[in-house]
C-alpha atoms as a PDB file:
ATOM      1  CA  UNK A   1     -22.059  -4.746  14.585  1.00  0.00           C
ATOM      2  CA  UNK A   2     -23.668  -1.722  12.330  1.00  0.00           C
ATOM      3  CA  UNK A   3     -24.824   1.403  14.093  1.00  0.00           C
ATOM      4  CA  UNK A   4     -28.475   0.798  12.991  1.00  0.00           C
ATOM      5  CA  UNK A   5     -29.615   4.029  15.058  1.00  0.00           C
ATOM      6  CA  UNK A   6     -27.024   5.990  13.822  1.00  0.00           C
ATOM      7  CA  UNK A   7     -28.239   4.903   9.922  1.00  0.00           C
ATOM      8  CA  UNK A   8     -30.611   7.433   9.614  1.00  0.00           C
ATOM      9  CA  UNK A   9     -28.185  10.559  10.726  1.00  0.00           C
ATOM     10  CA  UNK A  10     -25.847   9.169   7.475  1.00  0.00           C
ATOM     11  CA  UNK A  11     -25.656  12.067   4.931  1.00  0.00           C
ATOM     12  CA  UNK A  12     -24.292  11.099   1.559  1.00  0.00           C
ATOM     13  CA  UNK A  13     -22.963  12.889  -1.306  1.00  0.00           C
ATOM     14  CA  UNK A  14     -20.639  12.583  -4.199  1.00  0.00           C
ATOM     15  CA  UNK A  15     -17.781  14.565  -5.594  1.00  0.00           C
ATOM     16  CA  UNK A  16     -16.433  13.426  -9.165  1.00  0.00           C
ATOM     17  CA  UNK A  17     -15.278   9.349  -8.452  1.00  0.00           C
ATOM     18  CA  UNK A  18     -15.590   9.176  -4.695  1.00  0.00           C
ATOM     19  CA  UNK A  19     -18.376   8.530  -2.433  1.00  0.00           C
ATOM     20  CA  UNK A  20     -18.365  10.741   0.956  1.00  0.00           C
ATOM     21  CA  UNK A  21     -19.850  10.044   4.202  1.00  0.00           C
ATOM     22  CA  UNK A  22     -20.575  12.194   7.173  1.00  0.00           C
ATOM     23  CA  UNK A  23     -21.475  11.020  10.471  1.00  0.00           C
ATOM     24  CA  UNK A  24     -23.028  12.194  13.597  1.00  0.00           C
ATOM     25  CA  UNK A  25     -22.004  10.505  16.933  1.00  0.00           C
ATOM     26  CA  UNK A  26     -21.399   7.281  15.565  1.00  0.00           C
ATOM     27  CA  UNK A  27     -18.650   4.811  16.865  1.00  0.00           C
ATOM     28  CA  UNK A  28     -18.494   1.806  14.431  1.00  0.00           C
ATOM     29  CA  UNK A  29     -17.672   4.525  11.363  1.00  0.00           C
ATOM     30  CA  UNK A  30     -16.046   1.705   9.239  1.00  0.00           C
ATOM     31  CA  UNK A  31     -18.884  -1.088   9.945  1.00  0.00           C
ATOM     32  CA  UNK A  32     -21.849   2.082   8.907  1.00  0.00           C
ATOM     33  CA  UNK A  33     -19.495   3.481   5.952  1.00  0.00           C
ATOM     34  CA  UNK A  34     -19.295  -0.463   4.479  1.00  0.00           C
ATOM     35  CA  UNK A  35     -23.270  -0.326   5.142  1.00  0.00           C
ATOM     36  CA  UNK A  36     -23.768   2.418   3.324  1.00  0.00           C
ATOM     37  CA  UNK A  37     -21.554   1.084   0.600  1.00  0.00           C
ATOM     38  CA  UNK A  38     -23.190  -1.757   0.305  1.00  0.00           C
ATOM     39  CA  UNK A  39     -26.655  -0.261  -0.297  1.00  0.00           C
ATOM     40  CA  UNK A  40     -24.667   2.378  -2.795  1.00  0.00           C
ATOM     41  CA  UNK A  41     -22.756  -0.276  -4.807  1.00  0.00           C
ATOM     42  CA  UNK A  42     -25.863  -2.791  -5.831  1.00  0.00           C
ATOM     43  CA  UNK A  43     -24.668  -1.714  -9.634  1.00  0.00           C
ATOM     44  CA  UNK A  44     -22.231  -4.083 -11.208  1.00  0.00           C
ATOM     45  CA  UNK A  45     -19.324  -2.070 -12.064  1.00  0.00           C
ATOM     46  CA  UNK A  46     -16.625  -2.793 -14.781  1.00  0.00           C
ATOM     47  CA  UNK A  47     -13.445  -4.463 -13.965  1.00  0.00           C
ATOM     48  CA  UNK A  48     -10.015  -5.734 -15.772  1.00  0.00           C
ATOM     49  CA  UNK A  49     -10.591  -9.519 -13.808  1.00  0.00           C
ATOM     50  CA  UNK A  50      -7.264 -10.416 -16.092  1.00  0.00           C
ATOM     51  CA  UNK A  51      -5.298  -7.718 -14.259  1.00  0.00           C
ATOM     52  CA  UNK A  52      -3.333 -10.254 -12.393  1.00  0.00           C
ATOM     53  CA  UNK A  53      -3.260 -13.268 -14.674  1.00  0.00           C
ATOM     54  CA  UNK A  54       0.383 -11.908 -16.217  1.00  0.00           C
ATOM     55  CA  UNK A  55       3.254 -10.525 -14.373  1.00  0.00           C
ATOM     56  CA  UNK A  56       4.103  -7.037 -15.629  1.00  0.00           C
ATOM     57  CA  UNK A  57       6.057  -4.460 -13.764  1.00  0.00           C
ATOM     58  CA  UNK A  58       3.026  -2.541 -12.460  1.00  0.00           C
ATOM     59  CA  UNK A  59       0.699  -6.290 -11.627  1.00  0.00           C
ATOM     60  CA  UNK A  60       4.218  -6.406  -9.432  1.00  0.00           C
ATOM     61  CA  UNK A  61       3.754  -3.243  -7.750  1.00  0.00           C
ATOM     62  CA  UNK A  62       0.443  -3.144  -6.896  1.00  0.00           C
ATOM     63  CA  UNK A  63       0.068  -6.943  -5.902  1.00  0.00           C
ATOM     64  CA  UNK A  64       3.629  -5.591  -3.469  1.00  0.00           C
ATOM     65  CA  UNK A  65       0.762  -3.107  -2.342  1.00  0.00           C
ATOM     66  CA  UNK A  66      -1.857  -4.830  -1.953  1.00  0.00           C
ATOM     67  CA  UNK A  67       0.549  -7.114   0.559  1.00  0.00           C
ATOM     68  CA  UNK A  68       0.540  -4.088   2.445  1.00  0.00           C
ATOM     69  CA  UNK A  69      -2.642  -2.447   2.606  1.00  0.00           C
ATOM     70  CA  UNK A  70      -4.924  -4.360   0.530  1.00  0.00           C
ATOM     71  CA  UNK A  71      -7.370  -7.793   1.863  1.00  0.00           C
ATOM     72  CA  UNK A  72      -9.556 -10.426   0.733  1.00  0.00           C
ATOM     73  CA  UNK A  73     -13.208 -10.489   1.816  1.00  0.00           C
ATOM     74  CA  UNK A  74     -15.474 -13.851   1.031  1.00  0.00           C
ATOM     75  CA  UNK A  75     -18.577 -11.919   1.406  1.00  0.00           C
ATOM     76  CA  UNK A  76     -20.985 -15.200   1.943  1.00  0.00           C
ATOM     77  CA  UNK A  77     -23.818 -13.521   3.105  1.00  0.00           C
ATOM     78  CA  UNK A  78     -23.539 -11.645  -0.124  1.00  0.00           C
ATOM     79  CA  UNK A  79     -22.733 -14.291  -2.319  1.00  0.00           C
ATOM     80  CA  UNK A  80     -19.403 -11.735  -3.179  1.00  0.00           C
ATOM     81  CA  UNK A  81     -15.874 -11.979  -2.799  1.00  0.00           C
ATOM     82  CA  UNK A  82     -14.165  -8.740  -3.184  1.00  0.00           C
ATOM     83  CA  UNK A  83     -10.494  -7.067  -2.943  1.00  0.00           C
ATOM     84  CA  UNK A  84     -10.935  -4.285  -0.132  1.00  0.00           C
ATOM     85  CA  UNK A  85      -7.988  -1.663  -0.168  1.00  0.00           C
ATOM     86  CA  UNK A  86      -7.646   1.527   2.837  1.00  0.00           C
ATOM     87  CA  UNK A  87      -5.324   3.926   2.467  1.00  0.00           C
ATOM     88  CA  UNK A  88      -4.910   7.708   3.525  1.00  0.00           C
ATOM     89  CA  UNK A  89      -2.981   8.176   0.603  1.00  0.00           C
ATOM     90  CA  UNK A  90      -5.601   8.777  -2.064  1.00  0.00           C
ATOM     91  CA  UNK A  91      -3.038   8.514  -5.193  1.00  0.00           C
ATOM     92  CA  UNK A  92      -2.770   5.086  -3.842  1.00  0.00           C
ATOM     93  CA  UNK A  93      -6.291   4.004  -4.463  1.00  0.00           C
ATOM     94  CA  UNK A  94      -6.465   5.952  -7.266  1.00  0.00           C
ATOM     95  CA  UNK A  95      -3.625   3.885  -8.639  1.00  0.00           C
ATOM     96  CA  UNK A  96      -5.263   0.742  -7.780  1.00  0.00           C
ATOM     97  CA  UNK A  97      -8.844   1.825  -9.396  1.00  0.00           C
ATOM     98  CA  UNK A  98      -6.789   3.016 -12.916  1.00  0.00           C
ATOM     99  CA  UNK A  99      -4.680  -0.374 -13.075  1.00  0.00           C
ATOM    100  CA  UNK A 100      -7.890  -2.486 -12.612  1.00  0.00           C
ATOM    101  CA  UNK A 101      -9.784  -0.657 -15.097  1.00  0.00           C
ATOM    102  CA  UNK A 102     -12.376  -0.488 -12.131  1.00  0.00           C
ATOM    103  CA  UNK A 103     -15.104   1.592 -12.116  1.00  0.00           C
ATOM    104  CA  UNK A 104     -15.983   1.055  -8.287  1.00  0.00           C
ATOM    105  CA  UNK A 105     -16.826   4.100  -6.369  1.00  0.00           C
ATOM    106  CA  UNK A 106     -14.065   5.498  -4.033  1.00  0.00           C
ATOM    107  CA  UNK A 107     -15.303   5.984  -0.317  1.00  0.00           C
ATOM    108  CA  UNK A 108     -13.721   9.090   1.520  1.00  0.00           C
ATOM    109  CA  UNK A 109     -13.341   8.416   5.386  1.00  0.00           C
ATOM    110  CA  UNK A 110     -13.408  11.729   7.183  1.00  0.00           C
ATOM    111  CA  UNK A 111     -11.265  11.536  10.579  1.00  0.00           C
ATOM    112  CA  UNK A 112     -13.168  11.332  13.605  1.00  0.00           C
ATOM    113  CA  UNK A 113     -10.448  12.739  15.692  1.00  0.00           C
ATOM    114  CA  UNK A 114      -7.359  15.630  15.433  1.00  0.00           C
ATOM    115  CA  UNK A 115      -5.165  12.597  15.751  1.00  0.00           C
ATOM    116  CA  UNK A 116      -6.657  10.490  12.503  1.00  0.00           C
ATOM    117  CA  UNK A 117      -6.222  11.203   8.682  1.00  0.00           C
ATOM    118  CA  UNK A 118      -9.007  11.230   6.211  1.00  0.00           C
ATOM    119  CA  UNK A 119      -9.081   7.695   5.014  1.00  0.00           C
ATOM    120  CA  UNK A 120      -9.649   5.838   1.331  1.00  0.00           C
ATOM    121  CA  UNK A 121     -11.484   2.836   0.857  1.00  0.00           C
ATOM    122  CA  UNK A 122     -11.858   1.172  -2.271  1.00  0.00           C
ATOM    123  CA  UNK A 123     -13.920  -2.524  -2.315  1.00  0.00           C
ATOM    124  CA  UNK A 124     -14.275  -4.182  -5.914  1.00  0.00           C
ATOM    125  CA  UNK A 125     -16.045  -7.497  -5.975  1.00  0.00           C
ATOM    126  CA  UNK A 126     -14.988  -9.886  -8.554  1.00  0.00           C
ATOM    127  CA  UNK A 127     -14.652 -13.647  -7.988  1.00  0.00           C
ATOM    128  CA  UNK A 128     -11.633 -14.108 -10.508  1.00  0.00           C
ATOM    129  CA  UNK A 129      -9.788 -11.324  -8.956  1.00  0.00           C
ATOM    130  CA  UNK A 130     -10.642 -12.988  -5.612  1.00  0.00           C
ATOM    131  CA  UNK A 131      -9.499 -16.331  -7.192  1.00  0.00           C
ATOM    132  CA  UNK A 132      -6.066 -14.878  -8.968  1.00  0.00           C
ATOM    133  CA  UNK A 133      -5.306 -13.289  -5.177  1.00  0.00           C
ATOM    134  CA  UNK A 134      -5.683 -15.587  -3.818  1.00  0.00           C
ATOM    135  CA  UNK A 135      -3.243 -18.006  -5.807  1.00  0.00           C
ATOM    136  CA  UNK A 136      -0.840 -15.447  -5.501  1.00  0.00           C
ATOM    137  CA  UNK A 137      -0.765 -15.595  -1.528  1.00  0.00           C
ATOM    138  CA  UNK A 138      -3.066 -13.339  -0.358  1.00  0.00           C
ATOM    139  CA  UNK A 139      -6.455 -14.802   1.553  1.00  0.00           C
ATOM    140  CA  UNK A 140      -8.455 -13.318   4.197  1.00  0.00           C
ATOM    141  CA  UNK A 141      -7.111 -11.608   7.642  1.00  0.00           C
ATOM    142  CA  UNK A 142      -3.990 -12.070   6.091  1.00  0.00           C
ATOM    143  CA  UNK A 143      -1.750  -9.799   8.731  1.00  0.00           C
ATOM    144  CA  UNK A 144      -0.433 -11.911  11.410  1.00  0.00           C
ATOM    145  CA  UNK A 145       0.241 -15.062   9.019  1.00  0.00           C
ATOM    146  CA  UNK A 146       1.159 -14.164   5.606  1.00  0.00           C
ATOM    147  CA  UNK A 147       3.802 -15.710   3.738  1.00  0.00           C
ATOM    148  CA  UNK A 148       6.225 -14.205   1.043  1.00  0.00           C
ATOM    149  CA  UNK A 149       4.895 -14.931  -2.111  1.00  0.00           C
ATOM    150  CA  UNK A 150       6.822 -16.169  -5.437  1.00  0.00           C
ATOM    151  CA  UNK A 151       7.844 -13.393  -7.468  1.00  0.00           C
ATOM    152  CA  UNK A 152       9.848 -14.019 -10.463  1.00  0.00           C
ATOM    153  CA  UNK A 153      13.359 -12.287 -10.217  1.00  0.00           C
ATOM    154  CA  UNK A 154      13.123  -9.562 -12.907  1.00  0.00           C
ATOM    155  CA  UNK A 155       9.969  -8.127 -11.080  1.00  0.00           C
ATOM    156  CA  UNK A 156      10.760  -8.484  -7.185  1.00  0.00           C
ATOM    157  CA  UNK A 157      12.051  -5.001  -7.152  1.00  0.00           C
ATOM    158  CA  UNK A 158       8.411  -3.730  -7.998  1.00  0.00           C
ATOM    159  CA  UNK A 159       6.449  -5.823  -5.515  1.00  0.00           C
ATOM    160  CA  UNK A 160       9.129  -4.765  -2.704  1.00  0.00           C
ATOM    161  CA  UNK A 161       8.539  -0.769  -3.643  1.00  0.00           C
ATOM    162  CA  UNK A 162       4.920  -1.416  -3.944  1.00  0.00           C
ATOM    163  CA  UNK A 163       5.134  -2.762  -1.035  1.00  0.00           C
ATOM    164  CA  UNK A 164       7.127  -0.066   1.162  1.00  0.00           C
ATOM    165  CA  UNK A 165       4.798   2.782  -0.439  1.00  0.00           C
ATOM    166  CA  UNK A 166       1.710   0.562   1.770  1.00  0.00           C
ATOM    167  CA  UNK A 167       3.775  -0.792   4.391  1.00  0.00           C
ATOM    168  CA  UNK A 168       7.518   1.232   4.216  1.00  0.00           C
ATOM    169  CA  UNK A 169       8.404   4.338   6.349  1.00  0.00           C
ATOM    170  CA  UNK A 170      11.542   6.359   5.218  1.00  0.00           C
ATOM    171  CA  UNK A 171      12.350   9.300   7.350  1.00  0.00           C
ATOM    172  CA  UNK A 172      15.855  11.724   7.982  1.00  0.00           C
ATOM    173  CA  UNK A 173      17.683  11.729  11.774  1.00  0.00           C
ATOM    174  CA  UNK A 174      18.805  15.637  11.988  1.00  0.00           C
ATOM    175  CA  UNK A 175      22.229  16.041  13.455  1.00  0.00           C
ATOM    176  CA  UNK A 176      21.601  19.859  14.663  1.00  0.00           C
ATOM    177  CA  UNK A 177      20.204  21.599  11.907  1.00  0.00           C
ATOM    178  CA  UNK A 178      22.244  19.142   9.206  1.00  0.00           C
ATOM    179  CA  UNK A 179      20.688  15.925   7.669  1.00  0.00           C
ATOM    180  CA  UNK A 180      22.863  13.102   8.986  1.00  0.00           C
ATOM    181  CA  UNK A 181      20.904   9.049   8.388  1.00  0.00           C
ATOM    182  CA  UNK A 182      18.663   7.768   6.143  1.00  0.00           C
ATOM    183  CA  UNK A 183      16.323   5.370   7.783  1.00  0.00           C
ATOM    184  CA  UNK A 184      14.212   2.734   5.653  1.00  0.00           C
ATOM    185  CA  UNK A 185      11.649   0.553   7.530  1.00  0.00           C
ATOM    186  CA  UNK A 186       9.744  -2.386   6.332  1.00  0.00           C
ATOM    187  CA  UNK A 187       6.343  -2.806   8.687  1.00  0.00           C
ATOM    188  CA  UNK A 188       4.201  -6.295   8.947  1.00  0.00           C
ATOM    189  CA  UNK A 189       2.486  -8.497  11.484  1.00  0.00           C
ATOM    190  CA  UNK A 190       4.116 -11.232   9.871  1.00  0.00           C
ATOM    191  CA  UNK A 191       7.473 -11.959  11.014  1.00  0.00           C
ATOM    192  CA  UNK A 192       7.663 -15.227   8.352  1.00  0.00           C
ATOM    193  CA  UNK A 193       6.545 -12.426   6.059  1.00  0.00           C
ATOM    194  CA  UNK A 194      10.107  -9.914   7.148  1.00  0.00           C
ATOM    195  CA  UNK A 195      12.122 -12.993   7.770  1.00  0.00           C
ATOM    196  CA  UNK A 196      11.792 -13.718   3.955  1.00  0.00           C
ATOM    197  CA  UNK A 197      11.814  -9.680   2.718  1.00  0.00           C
ATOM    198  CA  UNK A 198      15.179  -9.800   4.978  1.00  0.00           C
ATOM    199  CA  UNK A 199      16.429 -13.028   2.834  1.00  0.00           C
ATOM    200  CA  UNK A 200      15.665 -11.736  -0.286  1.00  0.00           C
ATOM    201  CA  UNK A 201      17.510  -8.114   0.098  1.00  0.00           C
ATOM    202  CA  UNK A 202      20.333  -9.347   1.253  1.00  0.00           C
ATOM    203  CA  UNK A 203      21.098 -12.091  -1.213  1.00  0.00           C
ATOM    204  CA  UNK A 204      20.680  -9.374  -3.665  1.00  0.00           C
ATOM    205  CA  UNK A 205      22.299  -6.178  -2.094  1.00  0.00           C
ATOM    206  CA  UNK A 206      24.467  -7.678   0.511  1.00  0.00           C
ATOM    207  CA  UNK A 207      22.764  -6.004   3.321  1.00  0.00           C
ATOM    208  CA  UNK A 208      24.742  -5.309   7.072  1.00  0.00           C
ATOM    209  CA  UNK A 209      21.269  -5.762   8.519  1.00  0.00           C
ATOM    210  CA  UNK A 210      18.703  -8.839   8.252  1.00  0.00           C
ATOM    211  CA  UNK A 211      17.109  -9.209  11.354  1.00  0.00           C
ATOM    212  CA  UNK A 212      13.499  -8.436  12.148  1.00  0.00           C
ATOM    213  CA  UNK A 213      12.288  -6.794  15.144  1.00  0.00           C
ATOM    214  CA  UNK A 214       9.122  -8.303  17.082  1.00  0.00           C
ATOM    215  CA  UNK A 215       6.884  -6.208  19.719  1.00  0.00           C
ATOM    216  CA  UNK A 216       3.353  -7.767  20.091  1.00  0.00           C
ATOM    217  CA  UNK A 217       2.056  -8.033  16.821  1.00  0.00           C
ATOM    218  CA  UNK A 218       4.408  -5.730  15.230  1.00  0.00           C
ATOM    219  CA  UNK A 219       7.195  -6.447  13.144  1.00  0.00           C
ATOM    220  CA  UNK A 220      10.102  -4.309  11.623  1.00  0.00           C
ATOM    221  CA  UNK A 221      12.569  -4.884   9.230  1.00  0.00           C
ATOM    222  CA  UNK A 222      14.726  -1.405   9.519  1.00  0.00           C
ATOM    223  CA  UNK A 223      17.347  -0.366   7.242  1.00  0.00           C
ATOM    224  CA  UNK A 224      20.354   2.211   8.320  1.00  0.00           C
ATOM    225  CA  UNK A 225      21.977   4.956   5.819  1.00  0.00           C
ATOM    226  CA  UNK A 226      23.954   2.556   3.444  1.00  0.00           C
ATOM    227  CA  UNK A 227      21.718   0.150   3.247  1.00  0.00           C
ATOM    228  CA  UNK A 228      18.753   2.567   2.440  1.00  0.00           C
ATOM    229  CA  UNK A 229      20.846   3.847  -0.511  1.00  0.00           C
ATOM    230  CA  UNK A 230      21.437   0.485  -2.097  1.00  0.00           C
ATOM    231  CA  UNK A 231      17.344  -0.013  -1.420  1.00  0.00           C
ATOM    232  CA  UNK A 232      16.365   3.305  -2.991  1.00  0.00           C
ATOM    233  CA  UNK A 233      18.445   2.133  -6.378  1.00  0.00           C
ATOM    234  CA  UNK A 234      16.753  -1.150  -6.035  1.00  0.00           C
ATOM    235  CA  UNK A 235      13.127  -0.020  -5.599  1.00  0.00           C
ATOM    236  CA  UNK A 236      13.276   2.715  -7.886  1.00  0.00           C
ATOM    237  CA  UNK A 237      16.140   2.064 -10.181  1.00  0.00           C
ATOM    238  CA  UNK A 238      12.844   0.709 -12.660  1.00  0.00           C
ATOM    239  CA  UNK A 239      10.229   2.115 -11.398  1.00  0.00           C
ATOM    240  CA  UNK A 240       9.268   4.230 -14.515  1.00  0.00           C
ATOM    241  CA  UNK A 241       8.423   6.686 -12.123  1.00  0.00           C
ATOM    242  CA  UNK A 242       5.152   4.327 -10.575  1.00  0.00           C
ATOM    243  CA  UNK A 243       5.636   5.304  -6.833  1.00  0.00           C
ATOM    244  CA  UNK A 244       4.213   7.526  -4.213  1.00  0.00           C
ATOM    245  CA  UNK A 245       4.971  10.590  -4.705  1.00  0.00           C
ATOM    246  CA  UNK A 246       5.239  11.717  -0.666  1.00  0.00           C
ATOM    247  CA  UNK A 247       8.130   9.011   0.108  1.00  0.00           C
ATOM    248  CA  UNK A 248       9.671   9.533  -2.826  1.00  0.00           C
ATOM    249  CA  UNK A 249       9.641  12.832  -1.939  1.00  0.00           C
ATOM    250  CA  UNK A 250      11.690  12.198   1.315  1.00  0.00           C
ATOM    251  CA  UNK A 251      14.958  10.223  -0.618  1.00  0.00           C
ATOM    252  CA  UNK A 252      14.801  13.127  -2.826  1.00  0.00           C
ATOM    253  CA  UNK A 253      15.326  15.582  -0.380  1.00  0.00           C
ATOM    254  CA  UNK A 254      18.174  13.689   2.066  1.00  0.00           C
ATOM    255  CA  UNK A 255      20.081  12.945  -1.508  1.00  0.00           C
ATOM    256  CA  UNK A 256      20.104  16.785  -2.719  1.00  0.00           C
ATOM    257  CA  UNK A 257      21.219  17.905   0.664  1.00  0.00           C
ATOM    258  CA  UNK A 258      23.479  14.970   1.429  1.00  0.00           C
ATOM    259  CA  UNK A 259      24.877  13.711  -1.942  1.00  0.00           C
ATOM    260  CA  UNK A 260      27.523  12.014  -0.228  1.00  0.00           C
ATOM    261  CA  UNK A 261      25.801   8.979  -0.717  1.00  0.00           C
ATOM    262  CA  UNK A 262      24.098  10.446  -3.942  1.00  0.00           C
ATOM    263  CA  UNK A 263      26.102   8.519  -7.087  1.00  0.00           C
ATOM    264  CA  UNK A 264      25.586   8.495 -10.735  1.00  0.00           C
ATOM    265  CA  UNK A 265      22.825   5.770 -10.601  1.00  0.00           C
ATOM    266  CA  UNK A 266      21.299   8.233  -7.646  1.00  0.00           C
ATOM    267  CA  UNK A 267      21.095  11.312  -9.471  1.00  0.00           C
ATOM    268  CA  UNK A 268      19.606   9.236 -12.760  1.00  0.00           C
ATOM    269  CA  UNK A 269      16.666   7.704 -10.683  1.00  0.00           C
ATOM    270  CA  UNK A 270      15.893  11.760  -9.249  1.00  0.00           C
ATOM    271  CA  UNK A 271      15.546  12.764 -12.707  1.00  0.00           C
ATOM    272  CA  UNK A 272      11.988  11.000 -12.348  1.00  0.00           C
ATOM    273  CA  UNK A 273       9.281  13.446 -11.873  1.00  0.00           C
ATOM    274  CA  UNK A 274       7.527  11.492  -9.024  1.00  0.00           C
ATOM    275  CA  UNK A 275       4.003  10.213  -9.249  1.00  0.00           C
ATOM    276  CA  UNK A 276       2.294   7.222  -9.086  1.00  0.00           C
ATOM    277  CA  UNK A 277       1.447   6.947 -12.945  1.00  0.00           C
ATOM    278  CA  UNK A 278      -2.760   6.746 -13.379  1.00  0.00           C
END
């Protein structure tokens, strides 16, 4: 339910594309921000509905990310349907804005404690986006019961990276003061959703590990040192340098200080300068 006594201690106010909200004492921050949204975003903005009628390297990547941290929302009581996307990496939703041509407003979530990151919420409402989503797998409260979705071969390498920048961890194991694993994780609620990601990989890459991990609604797919090298060649060996920046950073970083594992192919793919291209 909306905060409505908290409505009036809402202060607004805008900074180049985004939309920023500060709040006073109020618990239900996402149900207020959406509110305030709402009332914000009564203009019809601009849109590229034919985004995702064509598969294209980056309609592969983002619809990977949108997997991850984007959802559908059939808006009856506002006669909408719109693609919602949170993220607290801005570059993210900036990314998804500039390949939609969208002119939507971005929302900036502050945190409302040490332990939360400012957030990034970006809500476009277009019924033949909704519609072209929603072919493509995606559908409302998707988490717990999505499905792996049909991506031609030549472009599964961009929806898995687009993907793993939403829902993908990569992090280093220190042995002492020396960099010793590399450590990929996929993340879902879905195990159908891993059980298939699993499949796929290791048909392609002969994997050693395929198994997904349940706890509670949780599911991991997690990747040790040789397998995370073939899987940084595969997710960025076409990326054309359209990636998060801050994970890319991290393979960077084990491969210059452990090039062990750091071949020809390696070194090409660090060449990149890497951004997630606007």
């Amino acid at each position: 339910m909306l905060c409505k006594q908290y409505i009036p201690q809402i202060c607004l106010f805008f900074h180049k594309d985004c939309l920023f909200l500060a709040f006073s004492n109020c618990s239900c921050l996402i149900n207020c921000s959406i509110f305030c949204y709402h009332l914000y975003v009564g203009i019809r903005y601009t849109v590229n509905d034919k985004f995702f009628e064509t598969w294209t390297p980056t309609m592969a990547y983002l619809l990977g990310y949108l997997y991850a941290d984007g959802s559908l929302e059939d808006a009856s009581y506002l006669r909408g349907k719109y693609l919602r996307v949170t993220s607290i990496d801005k570059e993210l939703i900036d990314f998804t804005r500039g390949a939609l041509s969208s002119a939507h407003k971005i929302v900036v979530i502050p945190p409302q404690s040490p332990t939360q990151k400012t957030r990034y919420f970006l809500r476009i409402g277009n019924h033949k986006i909704y519609s072209d989503l929603f072919a493509l797998g995606l559908y409302p409260n998707k988490s717990l019961t999505m499905k792996f979705p049909k991506v031609p071969a030549g472009y599964l390498a961009h929806f898995v990276r687009g993907y793993f920048d939403g829902d993908g961890h990569v992090s280093v194991v220190m042995k002492g003061e020396v960099l010793s694993r590399l450590i990929i994780v996929f993340v879902s609620g879905s195990v159908d959703f891993l059980s298939a990601l699993a499949y796929e990989l290791d048909t392609l890459l002969a994997l050693k590990i395929n198994k997904v991990y349940q706890r509670g609604h949780v599911c991991r797919l997690a990747y040790s040192t040789a397998d995370s090298a073939k899987l940084f060649q595969y997710m960025y060996g076409q990326s054309d340098g359209v990636f998060l920046n801050r994970k890319f950073g991290v393979f960077k970083n084990f491969f210059t200080q452990y090039n062990k594992w750091a071949n020809s192919e390696t070194l090409r793919i660090l060449g990149y300068n890497g951004h997630v291209v606007k």
